[in-house]
Protein backbone atom coordinates (compact mmCIF):
# COMPACT_ATOMS: atom_id res chain seq x y z
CA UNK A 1 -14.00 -10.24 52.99
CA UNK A 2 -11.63 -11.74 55.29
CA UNK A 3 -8.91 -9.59 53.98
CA UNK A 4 -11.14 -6.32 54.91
CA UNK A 5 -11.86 -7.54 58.60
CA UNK A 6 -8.07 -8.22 59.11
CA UNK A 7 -7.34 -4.92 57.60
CA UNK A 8 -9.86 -3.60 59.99
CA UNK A 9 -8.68 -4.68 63.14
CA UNK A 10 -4.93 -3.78 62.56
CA UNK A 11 -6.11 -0.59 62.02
CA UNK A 12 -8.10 -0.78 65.52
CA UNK A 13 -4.68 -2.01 67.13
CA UNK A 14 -2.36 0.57 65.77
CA UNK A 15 -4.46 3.05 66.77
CA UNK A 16 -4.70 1.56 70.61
CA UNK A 17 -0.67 1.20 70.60
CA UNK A 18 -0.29 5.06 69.86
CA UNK A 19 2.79 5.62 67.81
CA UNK A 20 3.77 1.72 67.85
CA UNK A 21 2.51 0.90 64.55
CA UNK A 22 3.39 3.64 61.90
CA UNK A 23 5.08 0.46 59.41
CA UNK A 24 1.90 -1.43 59.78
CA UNK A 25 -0.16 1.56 58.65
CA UNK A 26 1.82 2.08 55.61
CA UNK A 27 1.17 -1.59 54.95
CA UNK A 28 -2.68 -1.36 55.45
CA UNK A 29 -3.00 1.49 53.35
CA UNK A 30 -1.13 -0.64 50.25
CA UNK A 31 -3.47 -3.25 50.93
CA UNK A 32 -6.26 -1.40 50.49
CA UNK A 33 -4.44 0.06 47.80
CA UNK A 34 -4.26 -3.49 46.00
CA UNK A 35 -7.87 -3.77 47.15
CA UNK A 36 -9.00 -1.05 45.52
CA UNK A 37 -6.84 -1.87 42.29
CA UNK A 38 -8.43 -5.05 42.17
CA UNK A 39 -12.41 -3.32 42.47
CA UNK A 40 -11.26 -1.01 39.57
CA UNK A 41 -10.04 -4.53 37.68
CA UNK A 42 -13.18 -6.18 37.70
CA UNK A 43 -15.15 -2.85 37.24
CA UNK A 44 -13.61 -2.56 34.19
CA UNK A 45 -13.42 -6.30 33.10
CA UNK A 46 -16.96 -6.46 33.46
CA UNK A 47 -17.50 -3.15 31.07
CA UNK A 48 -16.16 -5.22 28.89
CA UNK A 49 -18.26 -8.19 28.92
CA UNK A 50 -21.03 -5.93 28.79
CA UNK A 51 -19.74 -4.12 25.71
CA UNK A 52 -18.48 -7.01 24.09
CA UNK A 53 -22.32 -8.24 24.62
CA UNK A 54 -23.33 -5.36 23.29
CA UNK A 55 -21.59 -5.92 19.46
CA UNK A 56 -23.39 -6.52 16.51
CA UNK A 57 -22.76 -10.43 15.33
CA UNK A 58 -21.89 -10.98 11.74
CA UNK A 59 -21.39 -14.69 11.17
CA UNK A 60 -18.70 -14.15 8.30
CA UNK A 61 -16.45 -12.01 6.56
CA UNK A 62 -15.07 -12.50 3.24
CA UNK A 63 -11.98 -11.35 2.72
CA UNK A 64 -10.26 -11.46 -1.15
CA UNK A 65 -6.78 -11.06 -2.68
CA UNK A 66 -5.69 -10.83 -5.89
CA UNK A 67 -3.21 -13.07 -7.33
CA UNK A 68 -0.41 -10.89 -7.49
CA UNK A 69 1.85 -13.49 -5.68
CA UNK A 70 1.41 -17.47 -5.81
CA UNK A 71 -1.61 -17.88 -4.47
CA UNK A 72 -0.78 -20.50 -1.47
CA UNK A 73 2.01 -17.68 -0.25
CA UNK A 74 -0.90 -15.45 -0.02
CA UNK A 75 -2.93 -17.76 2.07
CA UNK A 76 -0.11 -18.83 4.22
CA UNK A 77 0.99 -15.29 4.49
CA UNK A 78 -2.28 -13.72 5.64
CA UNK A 79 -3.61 -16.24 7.76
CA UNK A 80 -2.67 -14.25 11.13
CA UNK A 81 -5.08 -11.54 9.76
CA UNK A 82 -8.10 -13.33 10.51
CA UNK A 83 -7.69 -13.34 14.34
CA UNK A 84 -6.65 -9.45 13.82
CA UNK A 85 -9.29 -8.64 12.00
CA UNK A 86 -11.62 -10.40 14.77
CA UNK A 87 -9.72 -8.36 17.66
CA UNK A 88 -10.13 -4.96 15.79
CA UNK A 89 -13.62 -4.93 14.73
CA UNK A 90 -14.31 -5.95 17.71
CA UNK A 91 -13.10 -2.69 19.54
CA UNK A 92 -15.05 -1.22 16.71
CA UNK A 93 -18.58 -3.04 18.25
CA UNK A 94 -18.50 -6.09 16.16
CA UNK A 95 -18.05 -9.80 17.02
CA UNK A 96 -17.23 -11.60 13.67
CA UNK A 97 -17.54 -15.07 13.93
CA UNK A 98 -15.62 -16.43 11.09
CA UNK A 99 -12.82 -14.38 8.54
CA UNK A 100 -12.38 -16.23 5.30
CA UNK A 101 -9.63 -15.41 3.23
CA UNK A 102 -9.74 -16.04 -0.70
CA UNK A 103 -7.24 -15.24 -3.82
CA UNK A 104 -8.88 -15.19 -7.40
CA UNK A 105 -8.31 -16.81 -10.39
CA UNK A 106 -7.02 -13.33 -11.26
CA UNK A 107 -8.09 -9.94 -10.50
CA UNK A 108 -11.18 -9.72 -12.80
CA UNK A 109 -12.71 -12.42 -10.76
CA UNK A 110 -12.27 -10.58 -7.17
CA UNK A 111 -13.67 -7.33 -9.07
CA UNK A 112 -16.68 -9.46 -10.26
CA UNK A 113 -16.76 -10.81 -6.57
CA UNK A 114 -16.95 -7.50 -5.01
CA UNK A 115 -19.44 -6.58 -7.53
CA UNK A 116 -21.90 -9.43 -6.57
CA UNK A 117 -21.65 -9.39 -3.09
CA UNK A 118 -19.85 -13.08 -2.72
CA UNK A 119 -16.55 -10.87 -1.92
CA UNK A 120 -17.00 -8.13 1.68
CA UNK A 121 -13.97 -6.78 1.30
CA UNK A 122 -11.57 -6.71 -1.22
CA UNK A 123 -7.25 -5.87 -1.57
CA UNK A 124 -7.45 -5.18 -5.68
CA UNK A 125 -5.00 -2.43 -7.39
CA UNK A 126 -6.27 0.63 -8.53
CA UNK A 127 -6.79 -0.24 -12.06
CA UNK A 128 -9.50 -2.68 -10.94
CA UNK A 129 -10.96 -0.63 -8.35
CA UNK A 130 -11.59 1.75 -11.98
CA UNK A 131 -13.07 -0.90 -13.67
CA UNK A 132 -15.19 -2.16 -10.84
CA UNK A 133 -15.94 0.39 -9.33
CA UNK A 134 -20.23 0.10 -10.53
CA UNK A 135 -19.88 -2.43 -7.53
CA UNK A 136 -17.17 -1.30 -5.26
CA UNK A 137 -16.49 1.39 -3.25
CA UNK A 138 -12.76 2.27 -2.30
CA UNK A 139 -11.97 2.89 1.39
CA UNK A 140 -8.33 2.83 2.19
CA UNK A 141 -5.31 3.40 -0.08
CA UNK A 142 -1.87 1.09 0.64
CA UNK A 143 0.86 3.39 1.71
CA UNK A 144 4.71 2.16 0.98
CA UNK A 145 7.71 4.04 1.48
CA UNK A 146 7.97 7.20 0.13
CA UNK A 147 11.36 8.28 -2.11
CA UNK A 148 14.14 11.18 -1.90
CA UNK A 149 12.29 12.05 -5.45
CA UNK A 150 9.20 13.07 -6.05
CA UNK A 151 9.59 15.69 -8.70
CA UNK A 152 6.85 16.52 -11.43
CA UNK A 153 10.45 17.75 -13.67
CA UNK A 154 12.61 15.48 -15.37
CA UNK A 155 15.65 17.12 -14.57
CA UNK A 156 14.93 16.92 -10.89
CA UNK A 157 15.69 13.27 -11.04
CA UNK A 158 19.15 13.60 -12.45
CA UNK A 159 21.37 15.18 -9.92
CA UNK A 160 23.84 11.99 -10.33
CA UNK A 161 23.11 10.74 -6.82
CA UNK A 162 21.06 7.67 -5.94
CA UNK A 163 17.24 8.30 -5.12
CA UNK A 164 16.62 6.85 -1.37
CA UNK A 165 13.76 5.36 0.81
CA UNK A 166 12.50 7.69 3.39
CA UNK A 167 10.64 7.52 6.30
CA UNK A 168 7.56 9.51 4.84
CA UNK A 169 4.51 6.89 3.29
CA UNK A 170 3.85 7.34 0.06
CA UNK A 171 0.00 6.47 -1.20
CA UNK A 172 1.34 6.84 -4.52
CA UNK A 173 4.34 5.83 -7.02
CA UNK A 174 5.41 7.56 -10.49
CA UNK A 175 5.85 6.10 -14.01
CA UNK A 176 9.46 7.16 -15.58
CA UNK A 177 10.91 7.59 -19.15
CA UNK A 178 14.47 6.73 -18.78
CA UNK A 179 16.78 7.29 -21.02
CA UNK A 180 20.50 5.52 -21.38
CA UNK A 181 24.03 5.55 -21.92
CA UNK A 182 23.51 5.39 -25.78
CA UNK A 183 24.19 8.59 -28.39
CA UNK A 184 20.28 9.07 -28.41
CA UNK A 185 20.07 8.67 -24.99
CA UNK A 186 22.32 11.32 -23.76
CA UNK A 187 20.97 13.31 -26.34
CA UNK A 188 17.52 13.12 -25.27
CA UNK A 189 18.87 13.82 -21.51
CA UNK A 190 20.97 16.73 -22.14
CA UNK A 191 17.88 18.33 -24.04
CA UNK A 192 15.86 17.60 -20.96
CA UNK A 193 18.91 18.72 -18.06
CA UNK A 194 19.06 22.19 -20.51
CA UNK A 195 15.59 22.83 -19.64
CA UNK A 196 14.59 22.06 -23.69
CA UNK A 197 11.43 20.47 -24.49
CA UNK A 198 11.52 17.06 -26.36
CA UNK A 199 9.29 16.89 -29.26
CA UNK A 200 7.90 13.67 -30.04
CA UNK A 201 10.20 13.58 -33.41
CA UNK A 202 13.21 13.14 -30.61
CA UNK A 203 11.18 10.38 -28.81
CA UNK A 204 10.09 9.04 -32.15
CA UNK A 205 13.70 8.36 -33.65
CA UNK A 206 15.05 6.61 -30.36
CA UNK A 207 14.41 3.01 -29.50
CA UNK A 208 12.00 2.15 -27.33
CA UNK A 209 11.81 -0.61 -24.30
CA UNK A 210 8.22 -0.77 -23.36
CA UNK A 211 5.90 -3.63 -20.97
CA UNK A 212 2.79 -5.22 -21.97
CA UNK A 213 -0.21 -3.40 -22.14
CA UNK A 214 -1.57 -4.18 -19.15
CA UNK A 215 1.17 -2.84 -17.19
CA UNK A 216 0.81 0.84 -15.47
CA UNK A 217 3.90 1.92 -14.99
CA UNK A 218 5.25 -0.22 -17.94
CA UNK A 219 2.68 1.23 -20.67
CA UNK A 220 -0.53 2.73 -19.48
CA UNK A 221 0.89 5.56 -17.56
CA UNK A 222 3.71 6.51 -19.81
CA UNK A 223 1.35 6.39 -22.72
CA UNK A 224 -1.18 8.42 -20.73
CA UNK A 225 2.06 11.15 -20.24
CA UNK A 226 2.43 10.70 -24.37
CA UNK A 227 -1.21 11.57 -24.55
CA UNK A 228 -0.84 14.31 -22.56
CA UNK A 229 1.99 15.67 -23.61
CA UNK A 230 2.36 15.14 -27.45
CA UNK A 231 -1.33 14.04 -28.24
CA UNK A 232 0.49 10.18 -29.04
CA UNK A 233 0.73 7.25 -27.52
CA UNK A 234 3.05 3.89 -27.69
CA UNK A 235 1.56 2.31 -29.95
CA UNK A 236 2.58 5.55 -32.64
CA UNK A 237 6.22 5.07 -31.72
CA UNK A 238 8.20 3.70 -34.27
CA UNK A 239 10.76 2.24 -32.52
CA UNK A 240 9.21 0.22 -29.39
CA UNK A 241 9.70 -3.48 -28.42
CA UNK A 242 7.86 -4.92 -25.42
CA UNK A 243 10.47 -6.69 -22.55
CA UNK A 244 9.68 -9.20 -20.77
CA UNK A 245 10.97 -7.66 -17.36
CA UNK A 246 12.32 -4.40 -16.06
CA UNK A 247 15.48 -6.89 -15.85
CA UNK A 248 16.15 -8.11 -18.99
CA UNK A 249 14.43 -3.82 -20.12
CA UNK A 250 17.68 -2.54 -18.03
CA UNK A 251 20.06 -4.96 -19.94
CA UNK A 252 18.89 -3.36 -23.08
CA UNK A 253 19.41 0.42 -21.91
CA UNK A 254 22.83 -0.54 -20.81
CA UNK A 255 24.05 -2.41 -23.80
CA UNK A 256 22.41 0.49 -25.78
CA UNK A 257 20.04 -2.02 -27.86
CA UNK A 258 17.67 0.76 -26.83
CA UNK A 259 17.68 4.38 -25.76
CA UNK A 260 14.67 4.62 -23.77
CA UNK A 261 12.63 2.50 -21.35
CA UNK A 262 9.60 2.94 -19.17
CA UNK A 263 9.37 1.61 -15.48
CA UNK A 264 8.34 2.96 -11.90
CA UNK A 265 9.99 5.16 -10.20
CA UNK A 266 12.91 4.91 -8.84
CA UNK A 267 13.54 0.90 -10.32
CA UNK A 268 17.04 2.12 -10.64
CA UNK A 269 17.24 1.44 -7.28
CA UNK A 270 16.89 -2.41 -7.71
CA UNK A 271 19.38 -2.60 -10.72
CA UNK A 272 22.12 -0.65 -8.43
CA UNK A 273 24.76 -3.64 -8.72
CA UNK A 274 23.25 -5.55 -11.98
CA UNK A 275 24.14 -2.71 -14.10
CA UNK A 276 27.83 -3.22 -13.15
CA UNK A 277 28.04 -7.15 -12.75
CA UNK A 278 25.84 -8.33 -15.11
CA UNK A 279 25.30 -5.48 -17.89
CA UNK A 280 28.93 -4.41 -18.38
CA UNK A 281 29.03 -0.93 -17.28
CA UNK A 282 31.56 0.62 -15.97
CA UNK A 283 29.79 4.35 -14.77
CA UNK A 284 27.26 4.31 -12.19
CA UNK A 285 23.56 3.80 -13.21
CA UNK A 286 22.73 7.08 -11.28
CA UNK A 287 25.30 8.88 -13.42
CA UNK A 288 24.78 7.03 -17.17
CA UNK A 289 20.80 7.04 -17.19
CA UNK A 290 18.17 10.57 -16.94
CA UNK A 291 14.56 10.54 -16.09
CA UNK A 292 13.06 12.37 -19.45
CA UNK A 293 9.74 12.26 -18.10
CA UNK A 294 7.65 11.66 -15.07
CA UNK A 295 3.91 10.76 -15.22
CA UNK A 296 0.94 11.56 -12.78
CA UNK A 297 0.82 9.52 -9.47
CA UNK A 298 -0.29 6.29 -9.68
CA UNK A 299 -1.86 5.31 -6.42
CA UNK A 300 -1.10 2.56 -4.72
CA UNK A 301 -3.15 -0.42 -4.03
CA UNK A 302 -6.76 -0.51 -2.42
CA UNK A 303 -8.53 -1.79 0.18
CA UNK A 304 -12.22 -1.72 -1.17
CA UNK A 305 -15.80 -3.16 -0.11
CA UNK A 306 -18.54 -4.17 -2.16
CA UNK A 307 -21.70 -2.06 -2.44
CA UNK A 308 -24.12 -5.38 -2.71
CA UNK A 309 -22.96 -7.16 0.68
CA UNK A 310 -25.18 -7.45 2.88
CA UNK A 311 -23.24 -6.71 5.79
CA UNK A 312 -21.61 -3.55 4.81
CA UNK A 313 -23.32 -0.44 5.77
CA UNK A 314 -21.81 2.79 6.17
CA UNK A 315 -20.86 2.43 10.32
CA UNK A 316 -19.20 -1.32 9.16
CA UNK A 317 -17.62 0.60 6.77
CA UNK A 318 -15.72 2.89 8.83
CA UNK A 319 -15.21 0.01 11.48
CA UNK A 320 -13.34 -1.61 8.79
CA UNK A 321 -11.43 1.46 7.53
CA UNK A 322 -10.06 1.78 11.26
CA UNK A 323 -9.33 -2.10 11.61
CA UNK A 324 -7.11 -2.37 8.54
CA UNK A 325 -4.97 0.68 9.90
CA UNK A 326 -4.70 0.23 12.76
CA UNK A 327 -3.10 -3.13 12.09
CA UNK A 328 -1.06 -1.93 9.49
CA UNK A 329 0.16 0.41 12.72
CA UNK A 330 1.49 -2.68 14.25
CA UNK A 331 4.99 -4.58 13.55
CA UNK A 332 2.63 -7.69 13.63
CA UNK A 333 0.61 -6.23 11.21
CA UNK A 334 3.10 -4.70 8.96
CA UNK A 335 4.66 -8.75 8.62
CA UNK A 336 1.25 -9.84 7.01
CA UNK A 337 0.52 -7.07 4.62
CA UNK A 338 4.29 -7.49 3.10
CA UNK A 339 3.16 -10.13 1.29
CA UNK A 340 1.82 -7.05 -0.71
CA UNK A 341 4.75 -4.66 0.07
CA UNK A 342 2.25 -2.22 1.99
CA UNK A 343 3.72 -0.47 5.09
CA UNK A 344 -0.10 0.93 6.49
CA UNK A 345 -3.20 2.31 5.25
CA UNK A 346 -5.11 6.08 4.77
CA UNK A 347 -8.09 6.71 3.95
CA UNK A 348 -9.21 7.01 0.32
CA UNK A 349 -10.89 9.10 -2.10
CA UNK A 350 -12.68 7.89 -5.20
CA UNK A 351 -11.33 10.72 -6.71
CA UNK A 352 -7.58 9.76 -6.14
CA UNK A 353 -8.11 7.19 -8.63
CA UNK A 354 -9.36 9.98 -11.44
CA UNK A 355 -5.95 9.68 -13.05
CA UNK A 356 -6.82 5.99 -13.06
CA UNK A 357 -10.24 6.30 -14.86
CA UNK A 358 -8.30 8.70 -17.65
CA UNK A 359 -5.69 5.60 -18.27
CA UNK A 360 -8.22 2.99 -18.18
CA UNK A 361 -10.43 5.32 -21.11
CA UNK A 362 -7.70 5.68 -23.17
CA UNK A 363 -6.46 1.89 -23.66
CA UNK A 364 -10.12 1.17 -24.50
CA UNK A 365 -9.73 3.75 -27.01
CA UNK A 366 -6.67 2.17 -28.19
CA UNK A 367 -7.89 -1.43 -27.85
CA UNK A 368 -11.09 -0.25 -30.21
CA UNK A 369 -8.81 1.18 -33.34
């Protein structure tokens, strides 16, 4: 107030000296400049108060991860996401007043949590997302970086030159058949580079470097492209021993104890130098192994919410959908979801995950002969 009277009477005083005070009127009009900033401050702090008042209160959120890393890394790593979560939702009109953060015992038990309402929200892969998905509903999709490659043909792959990060995300990765530097191998790749088509008599006689079953990119998915393509799977191969890593997998190809393995796409990328140093060859890997077959997209992980909580309706839904991306739109954000190697979030589609539902019917088939 005193401020406005002194602004006042300068005014008054320039105006009585004629011409003697054009400085000092510049100065009162930045003070009631500031003056005026100030108003619009307040005006607006105090929208906020009354919005903030406004939110809908949920006591607690339950947040779940599956143990795809140690689980005390996981806590550790994701403990900045409870305050973000808090500052999102509540731009979104919700005032949460506690974020818990669990990992499973494995990632049945977060399914079975989501299921029964004990679990809000959970980060599970899209293979339990399928077999959950009676009690879960899937609302974002993890993106990572997207590759140079993204071909649905074979030969695509195998232009000799390495296959690169790019800027694009990628809500979904490929399964490849990779074949080696052995006779068989380059046998099976010059078919494939010819524009042939392998009969399963050609994959049959080579040798065989598959995962354990539970693994997508290291069974499911390439015997989902078997299925698909030859009406087999892995388990009719003849010649097929399970690895115990894509490592010690890539130190087979390259010693030519087999002629074929199965991984994601492009793993060659992480064996760049180990195939020199450590597995003895002299050629690069881009140059001595083909891509002889490329599966469906697998999507990437999920962010999904269970259909029995009893604080997630359809508008806390979407207020979570735009919390968890835009985080993953901030460098902040992008530190704590590493722990999973996501770069951001889109939104899902049950349906994405149809590819998902067709791998997860076949291995029961398999698991009931």
């Amino acid at each position: 107030m005193r401020k406005t009277v002194s602004v006042l009477m300068a005014a008054a005083l320039c105006a009585a000296m004629i011409g003697g005070c054009s400085g000092g009127s510049k100065q009162a009009g930045a003070t009631t400049a500031a003056t005026s900033a100030a108003g619009s401050e307040s005006a607006s702090s105090a929208a906020e108060e009354t919005a903030k008042a406004e939110n809908k209160k949920i006591e607690k959120l339950n947040v779940y991860f599956v143990p795809s890393r140690e689980p005390q890394e996981i806590v550790t790593a994701t403990e900045p996401l409870k305050d973000m979560l808090k500052t999102e939702l509540s731009k979104e009109g919700y005032d949460i007043g506690e974020v818990v953060i669990t990992v499973g015992t494995n990632y049945e038990a977060v399914g079975e949590a989501l299921s029964a309402g004990t679990a809000d929200i959970g980060l599970i892969p899209g293979g339990t997302y399928v077999l959950y998905d009676d009690g879960a509903d899937v609302i974002l999709t993890a993106t990572r970086d997207g590759l140079s490659k993204n071909s649905d043909s074979a030969k695509d792959w195998n232009d000799g030159k390495a296959t690169d990060p790019t800027t694009d995300q990628a809500t979904s990765y490929r399964a490849l058949i990779l074949a080696g530097p052995s006779e068989k191998g380059q046998e099976l790749a010059a078919k494939v580079n010819s524009g042939e088509a392998l009969t399963f008599e050609d994959l049959d006689a080579a040798n065989w470097s598959v995962m354990s079953s539970s693994s997508p990119a290291g069974y499911i998915y390439p015997s989902l492209w078997l299925q698909d393509n030859f009406q087999k799977n892995i388990l009719n191969l003849s010649h097929a021993v399970q690895s115990d890593s894509y490592g010690s997998a890539f130190a087979r190809l390259a010693s030519g104890q087999v002629d074929v393995l199965v991984t994601y796409a492009d793993a060659r990328r992480d064996y760049v130098d180990k195939w020199n140093s450590e597995y003895g060859r002299t050629g690069s890997i881009w140059e001595e192994t083909n891509v002889i077959g490329v599966t469906p997209p697998i999507f990437n992980d999920t962010v999904s919410v269970s259909k029995t909580s009893k604080i997630m309706d359809d508008n806390f839904k979407k207020a979570v959908q735009d919390a968890f991306i835009n985080i993953g739109n901030t460098e902040e954000g992008q530190k704590v979801i590493a722990i999973y190697s996501h770069k951001g979030y889109q939104v899902a589609d049950s349906a994405d995950y149809d590819n998902e539902r067709k791998a997860q019917e076949m291995i029961k088939e398999l698991n009931a002969k």
